[in-house]
N, C-alpha and C. Protein backbone atom coordinates (compact mmCIF):
# COMPACT_ATOMS: atom_id res chain seq x y z
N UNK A 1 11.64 38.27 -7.32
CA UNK A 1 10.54 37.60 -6.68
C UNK A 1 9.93 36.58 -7.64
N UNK A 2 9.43 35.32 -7.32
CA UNK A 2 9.15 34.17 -7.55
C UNK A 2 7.69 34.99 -8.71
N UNK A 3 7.07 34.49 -9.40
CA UNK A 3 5.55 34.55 -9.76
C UNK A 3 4.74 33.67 -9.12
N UNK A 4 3.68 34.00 -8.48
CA UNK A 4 2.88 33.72 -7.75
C UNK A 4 1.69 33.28 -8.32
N UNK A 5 1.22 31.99 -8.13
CA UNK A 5 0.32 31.08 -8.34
C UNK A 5 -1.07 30.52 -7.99
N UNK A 6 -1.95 30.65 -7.95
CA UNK A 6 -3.11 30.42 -7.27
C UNK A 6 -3.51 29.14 -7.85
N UNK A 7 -3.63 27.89 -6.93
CA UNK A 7 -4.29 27.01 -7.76
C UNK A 7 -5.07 26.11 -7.03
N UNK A 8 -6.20 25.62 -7.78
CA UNK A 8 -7.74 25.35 -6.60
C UNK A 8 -8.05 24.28 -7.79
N UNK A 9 -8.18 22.92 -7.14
CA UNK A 9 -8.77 21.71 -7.29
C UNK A 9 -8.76 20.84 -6.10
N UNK A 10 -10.21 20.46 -5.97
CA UNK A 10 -10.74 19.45 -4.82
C UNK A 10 -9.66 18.04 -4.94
N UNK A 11 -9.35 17.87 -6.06
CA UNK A 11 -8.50 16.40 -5.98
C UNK A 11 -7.30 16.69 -5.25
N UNK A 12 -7.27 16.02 -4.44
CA UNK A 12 -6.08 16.20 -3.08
C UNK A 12 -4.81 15.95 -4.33
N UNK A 13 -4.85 14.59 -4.78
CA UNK A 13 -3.81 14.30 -5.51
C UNK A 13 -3.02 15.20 -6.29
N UNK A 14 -4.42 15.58 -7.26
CA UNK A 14 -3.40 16.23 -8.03
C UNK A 14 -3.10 17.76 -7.37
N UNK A 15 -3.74 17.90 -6.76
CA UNK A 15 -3.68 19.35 -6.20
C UNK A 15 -2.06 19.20 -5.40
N UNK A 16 -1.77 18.03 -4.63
CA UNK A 16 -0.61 18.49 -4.43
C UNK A 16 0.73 17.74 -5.48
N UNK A 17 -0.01 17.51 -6.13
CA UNK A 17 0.95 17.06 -7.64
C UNK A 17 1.88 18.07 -8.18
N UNK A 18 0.40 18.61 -8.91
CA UNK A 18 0.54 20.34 -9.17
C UNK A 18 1.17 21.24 -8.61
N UNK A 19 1.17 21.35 -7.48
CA UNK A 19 1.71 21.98 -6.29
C UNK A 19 3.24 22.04 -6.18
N UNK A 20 3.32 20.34 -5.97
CA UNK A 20 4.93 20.16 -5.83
C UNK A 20 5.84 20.36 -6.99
N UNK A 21 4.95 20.04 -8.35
CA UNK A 21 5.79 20.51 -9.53
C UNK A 21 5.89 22.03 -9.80
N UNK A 22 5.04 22.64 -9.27
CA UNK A 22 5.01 24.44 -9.91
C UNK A 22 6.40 24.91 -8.65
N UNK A 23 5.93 24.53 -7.59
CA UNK A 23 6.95 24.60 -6.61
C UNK A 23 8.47 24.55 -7.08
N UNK A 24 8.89 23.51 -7.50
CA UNK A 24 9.82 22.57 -8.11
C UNK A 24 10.24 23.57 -9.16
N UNK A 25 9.60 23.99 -9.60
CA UNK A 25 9.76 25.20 -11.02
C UNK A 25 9.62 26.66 -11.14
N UNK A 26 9.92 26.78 -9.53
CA UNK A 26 10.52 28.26 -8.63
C UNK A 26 9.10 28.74 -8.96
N UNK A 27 7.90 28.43 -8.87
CA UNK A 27 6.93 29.35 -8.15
C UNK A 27 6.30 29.54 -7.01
N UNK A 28 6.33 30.47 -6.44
CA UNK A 28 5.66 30.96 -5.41
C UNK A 28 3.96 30.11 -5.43
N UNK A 29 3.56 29.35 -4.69
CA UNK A 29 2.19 28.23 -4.70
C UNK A 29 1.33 28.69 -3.86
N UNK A 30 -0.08 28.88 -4.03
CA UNK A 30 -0.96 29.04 -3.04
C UNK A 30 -1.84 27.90 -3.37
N UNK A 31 -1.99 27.25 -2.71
CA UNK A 31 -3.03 25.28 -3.25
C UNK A 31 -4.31 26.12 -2.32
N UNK A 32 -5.67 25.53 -3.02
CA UNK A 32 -6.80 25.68 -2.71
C UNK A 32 -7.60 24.55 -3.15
N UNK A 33 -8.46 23.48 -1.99
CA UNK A 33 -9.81 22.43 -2.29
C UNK A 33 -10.89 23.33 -2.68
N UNK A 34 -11.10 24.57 -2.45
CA UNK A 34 -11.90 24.90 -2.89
C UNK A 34 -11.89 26.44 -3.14
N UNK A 35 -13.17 26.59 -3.76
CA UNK A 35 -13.12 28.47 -3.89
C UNK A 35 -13.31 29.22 -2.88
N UNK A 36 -13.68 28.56 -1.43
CA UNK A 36 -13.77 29.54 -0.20
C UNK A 36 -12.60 29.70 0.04
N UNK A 37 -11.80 28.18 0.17
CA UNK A 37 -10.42 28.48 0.74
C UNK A 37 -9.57 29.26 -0.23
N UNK A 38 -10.09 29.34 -1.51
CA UNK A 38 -8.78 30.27 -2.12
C UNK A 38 -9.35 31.70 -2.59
N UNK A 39 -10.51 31.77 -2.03
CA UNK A 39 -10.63 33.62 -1.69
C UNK A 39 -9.94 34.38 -0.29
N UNK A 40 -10.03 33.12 0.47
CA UNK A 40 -9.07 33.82 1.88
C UNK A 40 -8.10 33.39 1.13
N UNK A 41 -7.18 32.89 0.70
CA UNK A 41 -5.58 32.87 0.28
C UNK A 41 -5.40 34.06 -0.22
N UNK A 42 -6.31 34.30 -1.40
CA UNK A 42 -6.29 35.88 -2.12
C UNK A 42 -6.29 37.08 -1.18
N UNK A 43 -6.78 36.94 0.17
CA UNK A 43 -7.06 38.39 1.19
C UNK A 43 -5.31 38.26 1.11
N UNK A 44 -5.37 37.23 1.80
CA UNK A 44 -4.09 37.28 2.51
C UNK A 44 -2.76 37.44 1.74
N UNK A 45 -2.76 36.83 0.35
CA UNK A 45 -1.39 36.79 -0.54
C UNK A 45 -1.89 37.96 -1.49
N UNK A 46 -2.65 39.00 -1.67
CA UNK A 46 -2.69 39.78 -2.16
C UNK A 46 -2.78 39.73 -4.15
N UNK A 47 -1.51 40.21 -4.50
CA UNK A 47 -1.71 39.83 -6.40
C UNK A 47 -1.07 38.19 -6.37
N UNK A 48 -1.65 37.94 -7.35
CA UNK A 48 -1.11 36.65 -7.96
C UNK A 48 -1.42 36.77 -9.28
N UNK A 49 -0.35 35.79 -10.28
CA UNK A 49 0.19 36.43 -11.50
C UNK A 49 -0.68 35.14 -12.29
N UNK A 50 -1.02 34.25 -12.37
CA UNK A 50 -2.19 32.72 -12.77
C UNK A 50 -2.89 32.37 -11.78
N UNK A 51 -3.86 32.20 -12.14
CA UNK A 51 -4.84 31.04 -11.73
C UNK A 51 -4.89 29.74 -12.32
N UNK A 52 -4.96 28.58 -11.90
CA UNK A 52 -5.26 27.39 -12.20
C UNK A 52 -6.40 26.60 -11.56
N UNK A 53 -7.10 27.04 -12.01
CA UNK A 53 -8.61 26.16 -11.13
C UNK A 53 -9.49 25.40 -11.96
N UNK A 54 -9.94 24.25 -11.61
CA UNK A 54 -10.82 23.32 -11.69
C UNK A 54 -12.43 23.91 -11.62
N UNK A 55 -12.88 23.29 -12.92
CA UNK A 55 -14.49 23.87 -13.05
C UNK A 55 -15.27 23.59 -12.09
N UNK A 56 -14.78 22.26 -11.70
CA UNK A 56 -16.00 21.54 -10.24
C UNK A 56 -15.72 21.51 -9.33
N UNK A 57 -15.69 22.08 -8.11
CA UNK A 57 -15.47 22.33 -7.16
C UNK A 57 -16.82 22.31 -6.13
N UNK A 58 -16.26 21.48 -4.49
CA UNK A 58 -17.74 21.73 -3.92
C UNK A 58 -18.23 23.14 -3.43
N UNK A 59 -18.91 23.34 -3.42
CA UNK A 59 -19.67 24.85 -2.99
C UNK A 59 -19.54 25.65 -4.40
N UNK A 60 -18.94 26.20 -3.93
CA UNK A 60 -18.67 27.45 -5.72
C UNK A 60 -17.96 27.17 -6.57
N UNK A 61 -18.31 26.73 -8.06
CA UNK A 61 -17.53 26.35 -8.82
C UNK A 61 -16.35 27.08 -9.42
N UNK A 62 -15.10 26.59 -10.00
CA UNK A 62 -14.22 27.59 -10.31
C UNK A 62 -14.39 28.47 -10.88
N UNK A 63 -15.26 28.47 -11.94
CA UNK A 63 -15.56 29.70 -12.94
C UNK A 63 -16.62 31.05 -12.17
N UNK A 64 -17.14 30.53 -11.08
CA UNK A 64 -17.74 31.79 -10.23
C UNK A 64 -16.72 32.02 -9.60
N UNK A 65 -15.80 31.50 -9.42
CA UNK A 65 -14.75 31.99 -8.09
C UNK A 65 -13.87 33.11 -9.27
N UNK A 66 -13.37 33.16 -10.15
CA UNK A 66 -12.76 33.35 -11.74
C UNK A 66 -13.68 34.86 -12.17
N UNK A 67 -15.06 34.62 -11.71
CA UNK A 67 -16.33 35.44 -12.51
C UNK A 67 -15.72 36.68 -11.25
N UNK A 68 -15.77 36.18 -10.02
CA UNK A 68 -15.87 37.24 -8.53
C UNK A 68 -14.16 37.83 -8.76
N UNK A 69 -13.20 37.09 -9.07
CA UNK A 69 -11.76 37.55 -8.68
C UNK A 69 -11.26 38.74 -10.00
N UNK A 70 -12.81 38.34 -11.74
CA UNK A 70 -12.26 39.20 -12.63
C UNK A 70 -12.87 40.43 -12.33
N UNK A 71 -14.06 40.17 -11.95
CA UNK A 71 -15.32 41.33 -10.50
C UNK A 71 -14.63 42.69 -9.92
N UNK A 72 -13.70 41.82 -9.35
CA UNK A 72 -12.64 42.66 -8.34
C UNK A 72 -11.65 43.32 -8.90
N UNK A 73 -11.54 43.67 -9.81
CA UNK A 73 -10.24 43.71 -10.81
C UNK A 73 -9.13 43.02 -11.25
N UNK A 74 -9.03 41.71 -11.03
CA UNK A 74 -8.00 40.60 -10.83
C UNK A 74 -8.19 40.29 -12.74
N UNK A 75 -6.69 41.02 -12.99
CA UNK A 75 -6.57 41.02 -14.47
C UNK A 75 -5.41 40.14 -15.22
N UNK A 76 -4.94 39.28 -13.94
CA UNK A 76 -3.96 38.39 -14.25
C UNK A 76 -4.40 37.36 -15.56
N UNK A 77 -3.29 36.03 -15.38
CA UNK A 77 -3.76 35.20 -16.51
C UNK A 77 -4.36 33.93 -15.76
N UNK A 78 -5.23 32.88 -16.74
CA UNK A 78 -5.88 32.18 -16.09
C UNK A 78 -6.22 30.88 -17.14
N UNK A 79 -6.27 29.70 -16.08
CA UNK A 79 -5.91 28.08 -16.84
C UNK A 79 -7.07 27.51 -16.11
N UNK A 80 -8.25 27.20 -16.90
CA UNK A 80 -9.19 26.32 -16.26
C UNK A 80 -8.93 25.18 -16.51
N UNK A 81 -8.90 23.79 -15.54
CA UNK A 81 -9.10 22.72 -15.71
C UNK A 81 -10.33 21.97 -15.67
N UNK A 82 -10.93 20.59 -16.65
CA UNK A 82 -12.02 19.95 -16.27
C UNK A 82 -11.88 18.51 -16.65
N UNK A 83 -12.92 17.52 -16.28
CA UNK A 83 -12.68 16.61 -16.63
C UNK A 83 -13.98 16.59 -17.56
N UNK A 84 -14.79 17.27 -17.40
CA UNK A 84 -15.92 17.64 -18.17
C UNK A 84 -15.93 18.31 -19.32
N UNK A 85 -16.18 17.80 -20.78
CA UNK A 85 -16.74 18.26 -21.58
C UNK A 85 -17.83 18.88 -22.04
N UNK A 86 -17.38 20.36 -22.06
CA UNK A 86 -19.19 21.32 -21.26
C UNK A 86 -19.03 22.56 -22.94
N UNK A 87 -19.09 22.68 -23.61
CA UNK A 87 -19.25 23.77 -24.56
C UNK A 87 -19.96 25.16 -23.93
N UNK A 88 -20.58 25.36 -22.82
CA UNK A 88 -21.53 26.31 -21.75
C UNK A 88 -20.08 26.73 -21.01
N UNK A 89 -19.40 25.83 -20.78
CA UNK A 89 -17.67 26.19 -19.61
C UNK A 89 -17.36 27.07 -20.75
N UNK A 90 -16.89 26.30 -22.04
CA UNK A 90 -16.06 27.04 -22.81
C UNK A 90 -16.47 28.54 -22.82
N UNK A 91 -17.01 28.79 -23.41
CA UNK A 91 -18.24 30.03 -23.67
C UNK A 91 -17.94 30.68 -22.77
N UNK A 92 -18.49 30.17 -21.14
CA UNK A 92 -17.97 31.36 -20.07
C UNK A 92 -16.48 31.55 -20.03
N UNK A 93 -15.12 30.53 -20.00
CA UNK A 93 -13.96 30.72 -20.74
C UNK A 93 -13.66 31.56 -21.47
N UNK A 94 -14.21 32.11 -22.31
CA UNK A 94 -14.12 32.89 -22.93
C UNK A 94 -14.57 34.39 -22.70
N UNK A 95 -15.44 34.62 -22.09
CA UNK A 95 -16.08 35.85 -21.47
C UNK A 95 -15.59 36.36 -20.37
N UNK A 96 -14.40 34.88 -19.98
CA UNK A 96 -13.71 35.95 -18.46
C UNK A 96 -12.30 35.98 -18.96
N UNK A 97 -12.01 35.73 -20.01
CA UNK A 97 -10.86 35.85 -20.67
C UNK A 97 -9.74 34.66 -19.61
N UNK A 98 -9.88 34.00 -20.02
CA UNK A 98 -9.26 32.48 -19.48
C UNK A 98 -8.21 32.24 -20.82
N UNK A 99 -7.16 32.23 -20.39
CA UNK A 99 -6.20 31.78 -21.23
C UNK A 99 -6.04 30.20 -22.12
N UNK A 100 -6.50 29.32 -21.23
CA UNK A 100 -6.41 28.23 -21.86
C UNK A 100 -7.21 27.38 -20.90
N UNK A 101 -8.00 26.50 -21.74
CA UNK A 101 -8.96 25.14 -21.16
C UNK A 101 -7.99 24.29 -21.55
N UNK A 102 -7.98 23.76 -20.24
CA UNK A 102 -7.30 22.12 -20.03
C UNK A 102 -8.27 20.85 -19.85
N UNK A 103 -8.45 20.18 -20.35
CA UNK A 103 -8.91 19.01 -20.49
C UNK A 103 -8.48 17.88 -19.66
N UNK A 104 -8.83 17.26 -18.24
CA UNK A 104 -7.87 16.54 -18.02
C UNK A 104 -8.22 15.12 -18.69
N UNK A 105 -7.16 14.11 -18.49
CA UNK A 105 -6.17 14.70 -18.01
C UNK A 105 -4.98 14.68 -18.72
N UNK A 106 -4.21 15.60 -18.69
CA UNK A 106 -3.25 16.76 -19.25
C UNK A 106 -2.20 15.88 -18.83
N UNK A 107 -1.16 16.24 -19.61
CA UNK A 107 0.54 16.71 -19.33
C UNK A 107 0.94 17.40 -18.72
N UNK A 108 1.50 16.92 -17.44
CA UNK A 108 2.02 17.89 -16.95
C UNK A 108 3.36 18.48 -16.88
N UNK A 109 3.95 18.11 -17.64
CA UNK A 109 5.36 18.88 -18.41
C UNK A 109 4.46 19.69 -19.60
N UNK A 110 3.87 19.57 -20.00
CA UNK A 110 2.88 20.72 -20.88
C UNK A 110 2.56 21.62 -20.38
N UNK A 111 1.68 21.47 -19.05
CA UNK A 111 1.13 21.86 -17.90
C UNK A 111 2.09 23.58 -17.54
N UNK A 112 3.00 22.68 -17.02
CA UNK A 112 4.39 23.34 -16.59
C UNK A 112 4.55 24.42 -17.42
N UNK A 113 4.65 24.02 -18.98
CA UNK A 113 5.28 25.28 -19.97
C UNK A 113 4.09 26.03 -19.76
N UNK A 114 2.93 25.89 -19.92
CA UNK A 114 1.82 26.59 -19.97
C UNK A 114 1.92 27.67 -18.94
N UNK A 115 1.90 26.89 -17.61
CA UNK A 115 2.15 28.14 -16.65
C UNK A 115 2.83 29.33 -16.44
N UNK A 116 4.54 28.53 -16.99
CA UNK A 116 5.65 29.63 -17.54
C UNK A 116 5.48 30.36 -18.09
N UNK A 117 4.51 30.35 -19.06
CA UNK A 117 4.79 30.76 -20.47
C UNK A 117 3.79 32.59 -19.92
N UNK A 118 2.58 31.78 -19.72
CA UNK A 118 1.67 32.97 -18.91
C UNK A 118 2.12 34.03 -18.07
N UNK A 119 3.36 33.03 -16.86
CA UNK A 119 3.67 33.98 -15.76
C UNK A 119 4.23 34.67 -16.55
N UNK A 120 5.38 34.88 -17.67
CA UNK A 120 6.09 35.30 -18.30
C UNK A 120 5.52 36.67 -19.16
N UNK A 121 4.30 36.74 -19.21
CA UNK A 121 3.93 37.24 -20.12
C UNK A 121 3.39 36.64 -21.27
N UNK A 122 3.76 35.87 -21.46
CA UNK A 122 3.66 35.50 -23.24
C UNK A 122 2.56 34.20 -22.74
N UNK A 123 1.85 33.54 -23.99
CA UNK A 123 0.86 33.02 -24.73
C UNK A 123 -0.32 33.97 -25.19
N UNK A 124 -0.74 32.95 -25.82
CA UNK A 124 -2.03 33.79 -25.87
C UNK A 124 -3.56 33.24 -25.49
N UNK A 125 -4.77 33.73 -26.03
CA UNK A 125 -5.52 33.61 -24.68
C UNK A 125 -6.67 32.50 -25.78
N UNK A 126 -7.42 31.97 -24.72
CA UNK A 126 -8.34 30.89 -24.85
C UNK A 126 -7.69 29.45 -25.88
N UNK A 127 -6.99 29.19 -25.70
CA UNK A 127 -6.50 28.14 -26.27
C UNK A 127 -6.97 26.79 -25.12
N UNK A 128 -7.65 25.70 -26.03
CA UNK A 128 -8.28 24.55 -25.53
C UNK A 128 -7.08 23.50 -25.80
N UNK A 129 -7.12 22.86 -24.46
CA UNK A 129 -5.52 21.76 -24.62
C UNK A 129 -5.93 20.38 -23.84
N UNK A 130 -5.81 19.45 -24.00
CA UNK A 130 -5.95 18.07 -23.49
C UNK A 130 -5.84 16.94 -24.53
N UNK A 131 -6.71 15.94 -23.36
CA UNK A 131 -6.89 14.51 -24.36
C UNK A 131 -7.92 14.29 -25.76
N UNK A 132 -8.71 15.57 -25.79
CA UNK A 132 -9.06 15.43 -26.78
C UNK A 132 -10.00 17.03 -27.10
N UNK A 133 -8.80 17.63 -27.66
CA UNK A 133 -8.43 18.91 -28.32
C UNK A 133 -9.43 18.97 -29.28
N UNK A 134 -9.63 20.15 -29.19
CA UNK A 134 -10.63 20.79 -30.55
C UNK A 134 -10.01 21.74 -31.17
């Protein structure tokens, strides 16, 4: 069975960017604009093995949607994206055990290994990655 993906950003674009490349790279995809729509994806698709969500989102931001799914017992791995430079994100990043902050905007052949690497088991956790890395 494929590893299964959850991933929630309002940008149509890249959302189905993202989408078509994780796709492309034999994963199982659940795309979400937002955190309502990807708490019903979660009823319905049950475990999923990453998250990839975007900090800004309209209605509930990713990191409450992240705060409610680690809530629930959802102990998978997890990739926040932002275009925002927030040291307050990081911090909560860190307290929900988020594998890696992405910075956009990113590589997405980086992107890609990142995801692998997680579904796989392997990386390790809170690592900050983008255009301008700390």
């Amino acid at each position: 069975m494929s590893p299964k993906v959850l991933l929630v950003d309002d940008e149509v674009l890249l959302l189905r960017t993202l989408s078509n490349a994780l796709r492309e790279d034999g994963f199982d995809v659940l795309a979400a604009s937002s955190a309502e729509d990807a708490e019903r994806q979660l009823v319905d698709a049950g475990v999923v093995d990453v998250v990839v969500l975007d900090v800004k989102l309209p209605g509930k931001s990713g990191l409450d949607l992240l705060r409610e799914c680690r809530s629930s017992g959802f102990k998978g791995r997890a990739v926040v994206m932002t275009a925002f430079d927030n040291p307050d994100s990081e911090r909560v990043c860190r307290a929900l055990f988020v594998d890696h902050y992405l910075r956009k905007p990113f590589d997405l052949a980086k992107m890609l290994e990142l995801v692998r690497e997680l579904a796989s088991g392997a990386g390790d956790r809170t690592t900050t990655e983008g255009s301008t890395s700390s």
